[in-house]
N, C-alpha and C. Protein backbone atom coordinates (compact mmCIF):
# COMPACT_ATOMS: atom_id res chain seq x y z
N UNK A 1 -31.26 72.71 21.66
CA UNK A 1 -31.31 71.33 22.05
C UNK A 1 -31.51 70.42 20.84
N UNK A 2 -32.29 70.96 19.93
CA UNK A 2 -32.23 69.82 18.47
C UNK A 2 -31.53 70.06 17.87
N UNK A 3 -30.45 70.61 17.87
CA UNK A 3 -28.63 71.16 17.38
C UNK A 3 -28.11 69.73 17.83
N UNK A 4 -28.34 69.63 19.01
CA UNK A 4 -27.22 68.49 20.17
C UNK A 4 -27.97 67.15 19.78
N UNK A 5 -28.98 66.92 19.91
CA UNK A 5 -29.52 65.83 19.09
C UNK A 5 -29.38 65.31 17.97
N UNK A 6 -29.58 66.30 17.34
CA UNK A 6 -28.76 65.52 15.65
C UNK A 6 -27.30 65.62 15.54
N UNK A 7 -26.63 66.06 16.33
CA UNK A 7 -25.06 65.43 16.01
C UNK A 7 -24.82 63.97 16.68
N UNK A 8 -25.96 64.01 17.83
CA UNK A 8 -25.40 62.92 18.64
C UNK A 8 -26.68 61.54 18.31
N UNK A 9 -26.89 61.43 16.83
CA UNK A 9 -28.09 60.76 16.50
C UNK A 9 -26.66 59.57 15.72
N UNK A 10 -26.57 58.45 16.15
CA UNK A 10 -25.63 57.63 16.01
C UNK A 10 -26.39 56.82 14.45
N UNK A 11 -27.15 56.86 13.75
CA UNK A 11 -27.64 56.46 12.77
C UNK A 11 -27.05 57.26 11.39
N UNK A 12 -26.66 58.80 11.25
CA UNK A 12 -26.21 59.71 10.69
C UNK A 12 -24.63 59.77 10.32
N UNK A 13 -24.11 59.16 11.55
CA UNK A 13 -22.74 58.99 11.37
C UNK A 13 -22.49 57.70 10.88
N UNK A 14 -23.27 56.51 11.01
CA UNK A 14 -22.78 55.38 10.17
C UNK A 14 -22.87 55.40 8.65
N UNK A 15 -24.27 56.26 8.36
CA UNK A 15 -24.35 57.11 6.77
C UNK A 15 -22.72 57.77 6.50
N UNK A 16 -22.51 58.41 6.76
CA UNK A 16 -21.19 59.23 6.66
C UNK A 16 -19.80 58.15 6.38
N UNK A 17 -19.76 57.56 7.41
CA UNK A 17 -18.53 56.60 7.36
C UNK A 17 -18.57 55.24 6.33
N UNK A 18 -20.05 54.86 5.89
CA UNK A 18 -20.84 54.13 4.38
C UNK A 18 -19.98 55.34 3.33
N UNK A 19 -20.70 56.02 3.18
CA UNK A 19 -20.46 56.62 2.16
C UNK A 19 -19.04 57.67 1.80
N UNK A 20 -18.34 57.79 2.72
CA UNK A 20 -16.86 58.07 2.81
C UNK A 20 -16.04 58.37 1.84
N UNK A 21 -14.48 58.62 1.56
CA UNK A 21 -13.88 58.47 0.18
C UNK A 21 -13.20 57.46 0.70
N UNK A 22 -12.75 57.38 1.93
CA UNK A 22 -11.83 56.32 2.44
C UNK A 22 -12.87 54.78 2.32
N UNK A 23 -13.86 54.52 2.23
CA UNK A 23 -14.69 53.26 2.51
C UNK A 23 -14.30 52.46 0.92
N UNK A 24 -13.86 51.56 0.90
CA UNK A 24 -13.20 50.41 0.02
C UNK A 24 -14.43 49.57 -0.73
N UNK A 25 -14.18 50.03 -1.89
CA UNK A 25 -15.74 49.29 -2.90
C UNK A 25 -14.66 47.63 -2.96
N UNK A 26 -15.66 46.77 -3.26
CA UNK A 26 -15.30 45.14 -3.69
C UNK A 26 -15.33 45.19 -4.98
N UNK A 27 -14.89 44.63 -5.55
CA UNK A 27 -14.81 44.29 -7.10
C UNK A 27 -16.42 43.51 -7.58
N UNK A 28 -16.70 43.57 -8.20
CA UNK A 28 -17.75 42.96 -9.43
C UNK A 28 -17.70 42.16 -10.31
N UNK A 29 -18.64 41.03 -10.63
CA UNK A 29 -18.26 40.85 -12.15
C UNK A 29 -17.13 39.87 -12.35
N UNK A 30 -16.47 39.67 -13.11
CA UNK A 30 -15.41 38.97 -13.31
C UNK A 30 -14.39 38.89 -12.76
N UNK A 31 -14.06 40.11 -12.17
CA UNK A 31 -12.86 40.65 -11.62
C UNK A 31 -13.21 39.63 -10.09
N UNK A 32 -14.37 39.82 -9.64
CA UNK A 32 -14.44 39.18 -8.13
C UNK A 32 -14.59 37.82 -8.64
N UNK A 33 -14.75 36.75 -9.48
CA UNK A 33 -14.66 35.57 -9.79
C UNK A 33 -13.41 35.24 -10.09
N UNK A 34 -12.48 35.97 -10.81
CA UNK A 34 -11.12 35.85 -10.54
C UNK A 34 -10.22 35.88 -9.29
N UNK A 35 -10.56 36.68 -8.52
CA UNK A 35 -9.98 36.77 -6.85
C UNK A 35 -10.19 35.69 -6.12
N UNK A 36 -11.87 35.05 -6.77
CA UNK A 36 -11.93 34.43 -5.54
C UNK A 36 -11.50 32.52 -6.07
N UNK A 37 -11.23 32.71 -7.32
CA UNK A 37 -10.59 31.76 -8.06
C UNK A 37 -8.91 30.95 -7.22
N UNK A 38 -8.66 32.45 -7.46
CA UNK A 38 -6.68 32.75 -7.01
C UNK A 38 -6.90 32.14 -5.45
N UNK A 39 -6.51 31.18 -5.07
CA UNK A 39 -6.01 30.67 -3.65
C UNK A 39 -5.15 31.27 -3.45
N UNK A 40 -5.53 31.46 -1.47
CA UNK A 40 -3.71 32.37 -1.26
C UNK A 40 -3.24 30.49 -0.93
N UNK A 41 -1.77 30.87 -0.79
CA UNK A 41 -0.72 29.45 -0.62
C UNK A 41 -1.09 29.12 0.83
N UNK A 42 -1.07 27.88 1.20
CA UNK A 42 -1.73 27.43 2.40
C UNK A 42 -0.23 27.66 3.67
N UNK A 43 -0.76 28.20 4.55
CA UNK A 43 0.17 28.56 5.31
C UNK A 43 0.91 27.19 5.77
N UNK A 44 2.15 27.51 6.39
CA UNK A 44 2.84 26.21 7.03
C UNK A 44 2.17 26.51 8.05
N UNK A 45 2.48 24.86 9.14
CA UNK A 45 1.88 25.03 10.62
C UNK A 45 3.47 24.53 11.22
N UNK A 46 4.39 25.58 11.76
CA UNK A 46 5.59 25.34 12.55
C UNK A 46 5.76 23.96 12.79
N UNK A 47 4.48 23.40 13.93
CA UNK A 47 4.60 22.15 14.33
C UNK A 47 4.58 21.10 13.59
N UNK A 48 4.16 21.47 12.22
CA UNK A 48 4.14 19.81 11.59
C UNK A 48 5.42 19.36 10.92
N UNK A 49 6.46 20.26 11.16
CA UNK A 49 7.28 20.57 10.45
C UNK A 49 8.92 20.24 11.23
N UNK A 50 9.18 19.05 10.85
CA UNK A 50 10.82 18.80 11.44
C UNK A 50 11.74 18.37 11.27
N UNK A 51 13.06 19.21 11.53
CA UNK A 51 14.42 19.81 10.86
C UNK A 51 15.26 18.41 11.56
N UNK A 52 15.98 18.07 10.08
CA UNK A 52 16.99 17.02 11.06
C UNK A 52 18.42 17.35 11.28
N UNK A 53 18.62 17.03 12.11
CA UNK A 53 19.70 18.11 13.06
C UNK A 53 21.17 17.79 12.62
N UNK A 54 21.91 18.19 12.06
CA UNK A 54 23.41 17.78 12.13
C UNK A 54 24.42 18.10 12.92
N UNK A 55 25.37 17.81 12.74
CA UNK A 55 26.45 17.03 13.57
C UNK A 55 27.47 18.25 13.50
N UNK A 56 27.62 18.76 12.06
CA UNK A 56 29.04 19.76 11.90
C UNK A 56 28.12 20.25 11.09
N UNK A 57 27.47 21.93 10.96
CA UNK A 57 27.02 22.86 9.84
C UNK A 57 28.30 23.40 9.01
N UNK A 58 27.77 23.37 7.85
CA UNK A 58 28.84 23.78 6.91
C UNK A 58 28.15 25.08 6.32
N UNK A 59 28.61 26.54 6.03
CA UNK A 59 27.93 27.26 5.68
C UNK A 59 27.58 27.33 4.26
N UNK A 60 26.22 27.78 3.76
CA UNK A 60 26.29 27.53 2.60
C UNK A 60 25.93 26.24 1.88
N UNK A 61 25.58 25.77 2.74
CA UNK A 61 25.72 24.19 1.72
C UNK A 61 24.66 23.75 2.62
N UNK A 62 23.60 23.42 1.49
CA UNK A 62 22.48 22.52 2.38
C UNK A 62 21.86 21.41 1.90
N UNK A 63 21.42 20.52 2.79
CA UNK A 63 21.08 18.99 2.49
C UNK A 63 19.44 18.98 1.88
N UNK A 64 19.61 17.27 0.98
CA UNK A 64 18.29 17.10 0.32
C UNK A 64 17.65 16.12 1.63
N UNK A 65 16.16 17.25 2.08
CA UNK A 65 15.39 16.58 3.21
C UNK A 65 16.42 16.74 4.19
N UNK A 66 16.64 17.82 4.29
CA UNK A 66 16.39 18.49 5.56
C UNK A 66 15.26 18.84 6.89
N UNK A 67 14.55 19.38 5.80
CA UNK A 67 13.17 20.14 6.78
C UNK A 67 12.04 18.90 5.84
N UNK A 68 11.66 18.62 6.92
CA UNK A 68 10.46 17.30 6.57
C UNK A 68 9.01 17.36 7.00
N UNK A 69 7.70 17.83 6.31
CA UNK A 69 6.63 18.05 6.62
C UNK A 69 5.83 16.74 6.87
N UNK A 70 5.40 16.42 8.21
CA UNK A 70 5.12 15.10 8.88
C UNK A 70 3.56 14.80 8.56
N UNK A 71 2.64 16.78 8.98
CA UNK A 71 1.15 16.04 8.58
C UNK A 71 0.94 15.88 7.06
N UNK A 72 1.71 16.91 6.50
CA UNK A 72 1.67 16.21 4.43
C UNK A 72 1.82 15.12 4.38
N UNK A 73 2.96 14.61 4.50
CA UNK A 73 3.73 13.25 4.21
C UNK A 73 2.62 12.09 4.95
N UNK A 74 1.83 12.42 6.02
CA UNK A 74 1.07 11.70 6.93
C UNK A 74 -0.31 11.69 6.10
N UNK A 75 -1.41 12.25 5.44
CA UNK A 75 -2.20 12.55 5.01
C UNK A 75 -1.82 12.17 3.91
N UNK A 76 -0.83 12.15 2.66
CA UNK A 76 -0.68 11.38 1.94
C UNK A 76 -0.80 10.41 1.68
N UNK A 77 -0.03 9.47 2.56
CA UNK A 77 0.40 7.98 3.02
C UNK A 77 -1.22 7.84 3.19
N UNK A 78 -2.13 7.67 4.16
CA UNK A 78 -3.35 8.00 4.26
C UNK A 78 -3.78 7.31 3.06
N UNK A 79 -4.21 8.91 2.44
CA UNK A 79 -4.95 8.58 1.08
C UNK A 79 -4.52 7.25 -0.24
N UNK A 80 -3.08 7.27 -0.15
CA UNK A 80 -2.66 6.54 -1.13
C UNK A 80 -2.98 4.81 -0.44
N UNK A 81 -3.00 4.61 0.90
CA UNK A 81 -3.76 3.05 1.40
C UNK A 81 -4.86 2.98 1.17
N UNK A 82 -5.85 4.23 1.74
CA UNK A 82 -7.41 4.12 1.43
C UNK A 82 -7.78 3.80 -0.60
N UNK A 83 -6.90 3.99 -1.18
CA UNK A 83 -7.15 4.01 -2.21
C UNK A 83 -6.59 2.34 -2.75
N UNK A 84 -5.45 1.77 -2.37
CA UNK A 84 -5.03 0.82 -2.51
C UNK A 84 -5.36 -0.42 -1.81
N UNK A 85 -5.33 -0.18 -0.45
CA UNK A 85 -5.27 -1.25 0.32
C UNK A 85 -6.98 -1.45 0.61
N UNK A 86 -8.02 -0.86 0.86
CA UNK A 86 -9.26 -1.00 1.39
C UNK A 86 -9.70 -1.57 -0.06
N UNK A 87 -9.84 -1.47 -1.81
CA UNK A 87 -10.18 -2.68 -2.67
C UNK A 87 -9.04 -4.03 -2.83
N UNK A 88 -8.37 -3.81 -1.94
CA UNK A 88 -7.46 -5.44 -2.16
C UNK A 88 -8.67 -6.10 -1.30
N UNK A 89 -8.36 -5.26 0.34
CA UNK A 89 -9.11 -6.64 1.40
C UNK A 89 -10.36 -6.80 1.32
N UNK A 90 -11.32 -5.30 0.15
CA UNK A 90 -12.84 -5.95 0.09
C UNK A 90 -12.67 -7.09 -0.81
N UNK A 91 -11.86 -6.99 -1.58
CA UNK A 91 -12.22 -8.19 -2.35
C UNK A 91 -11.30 -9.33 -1.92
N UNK A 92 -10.57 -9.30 -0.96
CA UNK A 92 -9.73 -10.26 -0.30
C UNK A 92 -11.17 -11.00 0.85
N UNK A 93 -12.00 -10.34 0.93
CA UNK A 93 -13.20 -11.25 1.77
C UNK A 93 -14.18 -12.07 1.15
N UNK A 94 -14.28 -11.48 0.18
CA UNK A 94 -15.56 -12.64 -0.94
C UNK A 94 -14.62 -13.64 -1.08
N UNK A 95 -15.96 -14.63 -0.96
CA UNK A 95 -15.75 -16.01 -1.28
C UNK A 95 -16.18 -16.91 -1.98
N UNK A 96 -17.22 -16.14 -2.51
CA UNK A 96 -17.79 -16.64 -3.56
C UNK A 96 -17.78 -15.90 -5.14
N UNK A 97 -16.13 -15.84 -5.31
CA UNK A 97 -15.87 -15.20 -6.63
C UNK A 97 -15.64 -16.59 -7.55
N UNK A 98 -16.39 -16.36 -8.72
CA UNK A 98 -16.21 -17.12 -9.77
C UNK A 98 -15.98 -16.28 -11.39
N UNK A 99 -14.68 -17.15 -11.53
CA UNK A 99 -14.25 -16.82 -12.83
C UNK A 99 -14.33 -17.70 -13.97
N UNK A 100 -14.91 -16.97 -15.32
CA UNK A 100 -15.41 -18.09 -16.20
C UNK A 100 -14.16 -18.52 -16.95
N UNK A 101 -13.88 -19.04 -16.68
CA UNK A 101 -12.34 -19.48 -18.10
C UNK A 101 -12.58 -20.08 -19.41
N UNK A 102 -14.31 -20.57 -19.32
CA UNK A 102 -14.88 -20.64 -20.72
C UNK A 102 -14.67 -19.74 -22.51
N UNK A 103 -13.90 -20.65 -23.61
CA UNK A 103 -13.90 -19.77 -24.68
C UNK A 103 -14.68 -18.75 -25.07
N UNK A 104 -14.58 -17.47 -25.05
CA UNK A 104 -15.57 -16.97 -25.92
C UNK A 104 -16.91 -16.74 -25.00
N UNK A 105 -17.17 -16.81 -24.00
CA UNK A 105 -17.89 -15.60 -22.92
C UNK A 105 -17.70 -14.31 -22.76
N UNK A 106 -16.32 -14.17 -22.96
CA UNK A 106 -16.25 -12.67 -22.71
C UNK A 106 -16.41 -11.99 -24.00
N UNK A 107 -16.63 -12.73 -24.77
CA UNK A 107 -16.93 -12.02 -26.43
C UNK A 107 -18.57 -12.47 -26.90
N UNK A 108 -18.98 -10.69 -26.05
CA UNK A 108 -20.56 -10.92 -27.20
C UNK A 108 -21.19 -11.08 -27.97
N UNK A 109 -20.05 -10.68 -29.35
CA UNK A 109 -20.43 -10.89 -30.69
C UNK A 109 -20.07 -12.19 -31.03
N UNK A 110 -19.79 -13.06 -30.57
CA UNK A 110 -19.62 -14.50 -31.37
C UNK A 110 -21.31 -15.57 -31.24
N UNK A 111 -21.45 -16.37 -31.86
CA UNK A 111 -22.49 -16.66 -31.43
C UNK A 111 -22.57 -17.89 -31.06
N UNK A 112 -23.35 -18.85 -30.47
CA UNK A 112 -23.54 -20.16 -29.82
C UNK A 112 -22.63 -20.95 -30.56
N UNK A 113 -22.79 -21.52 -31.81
CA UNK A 113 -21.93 -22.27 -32.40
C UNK A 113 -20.76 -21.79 -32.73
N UNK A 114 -19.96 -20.79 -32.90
CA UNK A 114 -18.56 -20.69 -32.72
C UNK A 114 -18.21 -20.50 -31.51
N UNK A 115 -19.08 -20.51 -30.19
CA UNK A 115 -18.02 -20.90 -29.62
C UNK A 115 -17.87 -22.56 -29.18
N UNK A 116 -18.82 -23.01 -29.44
CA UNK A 116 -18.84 -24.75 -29.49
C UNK A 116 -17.29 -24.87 -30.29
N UNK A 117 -17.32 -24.49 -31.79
CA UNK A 117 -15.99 -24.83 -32.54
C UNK A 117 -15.06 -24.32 -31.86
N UNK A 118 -14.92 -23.04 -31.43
CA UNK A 118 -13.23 -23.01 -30.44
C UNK A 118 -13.30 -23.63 -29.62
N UNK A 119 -14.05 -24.10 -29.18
CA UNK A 119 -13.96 -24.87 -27.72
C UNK A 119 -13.71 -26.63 -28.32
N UNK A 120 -13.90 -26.92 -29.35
CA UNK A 120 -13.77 -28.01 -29.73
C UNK A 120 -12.17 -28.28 -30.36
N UNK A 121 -11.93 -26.66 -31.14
CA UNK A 121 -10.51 -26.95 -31.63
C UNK A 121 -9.56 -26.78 -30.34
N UNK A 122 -9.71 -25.87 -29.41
CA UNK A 122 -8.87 -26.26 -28.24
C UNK A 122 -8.68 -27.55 -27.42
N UNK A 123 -9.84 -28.37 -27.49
CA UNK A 123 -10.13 -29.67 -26.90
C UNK A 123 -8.79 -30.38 -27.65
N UNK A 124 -9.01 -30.33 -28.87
CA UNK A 124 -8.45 -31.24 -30.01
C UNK A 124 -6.83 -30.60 -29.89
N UNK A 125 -6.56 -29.22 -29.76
CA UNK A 125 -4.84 -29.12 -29.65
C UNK A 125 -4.38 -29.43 -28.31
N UNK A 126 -4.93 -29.66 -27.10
CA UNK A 126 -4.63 -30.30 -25.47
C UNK A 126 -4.69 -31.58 -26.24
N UNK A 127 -5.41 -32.41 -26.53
CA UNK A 127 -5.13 -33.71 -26.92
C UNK A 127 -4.11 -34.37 -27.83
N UNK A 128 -3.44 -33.59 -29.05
CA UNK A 128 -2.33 -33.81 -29.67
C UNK A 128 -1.39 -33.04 -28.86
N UNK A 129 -1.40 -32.31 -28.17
CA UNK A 129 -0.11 -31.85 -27.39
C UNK A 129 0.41 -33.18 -26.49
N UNK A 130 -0.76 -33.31 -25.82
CA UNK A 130 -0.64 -34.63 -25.17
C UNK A 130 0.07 -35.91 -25.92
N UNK A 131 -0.33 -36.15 -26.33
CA UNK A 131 -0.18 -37.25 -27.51
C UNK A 131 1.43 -37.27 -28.16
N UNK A 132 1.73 -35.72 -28.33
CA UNK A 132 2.94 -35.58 -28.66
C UNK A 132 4.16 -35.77 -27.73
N UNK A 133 3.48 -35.63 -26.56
CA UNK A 133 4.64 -35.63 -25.21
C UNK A 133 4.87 -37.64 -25.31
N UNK A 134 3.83 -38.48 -25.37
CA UNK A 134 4.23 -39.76 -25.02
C UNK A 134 5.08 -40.51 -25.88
């Protein structure tokens, strides 16, 4: 009776089928950082996918955009508005944007009195431009 017991002790046989020649070791080390690097290619999904139909097949000879992937092309389009169109209309809502058109603000290194003088020699070439037109 303890013959029939230990064959039929279900803990003994999962040892056996662990340790096997057939049981498949994983890679280690670099080798498994490389595998898991490598993407497999993302499968097609049939449905997103549609063929435009012609009129007369000619054998051999096939058309540019034919077969047209709708959720790519859809998820694209997508991303390329969220990226474009959502900073036009945030900043299409402020209303209180002010722009300095003052000489020489946008330049830190100049200091108080040059920019008084560009701002004075520009004064002075609007006024002979003027002057020149009458």
């Amino acid at each position: 009776m303890a013959k029939t017991a230990a064959r039929s002790d279900p803990s003994k046989k999962e040892k056996k089928k662990k340790n096997g020649k057939g049981a498949k070791r994983l890679p280690s080390g670099p080798a498994a950082a490389a595998m898991k690097a490598v993407k497999p290619p993302p499968t097609l999904n049939p449905f997103e996918t549609i063929w435009s139909r012609r009129k007369f097949d000619v054998v051999g000879k096939r058309r540019k955009g034919e077969e047209r992937r709708i959720g790519l092309s859809r998820s694209l389009a997508i991303q390329k508005r969220k990226k474009t169109l959502l900073k036009e209309y945030e900043q299409n809502a402020k209303s209180s944007v002010f722009l300095d058109k003052r000489i020489g603000e946008k330049d830190g290194t100049l200091q108080e009195f040059d920019k008084t003088v560009l701002r004075l020699q520009r004064e002075r070439q609007v006024v002979f431009s003027s002057n020149m037109l009458i």
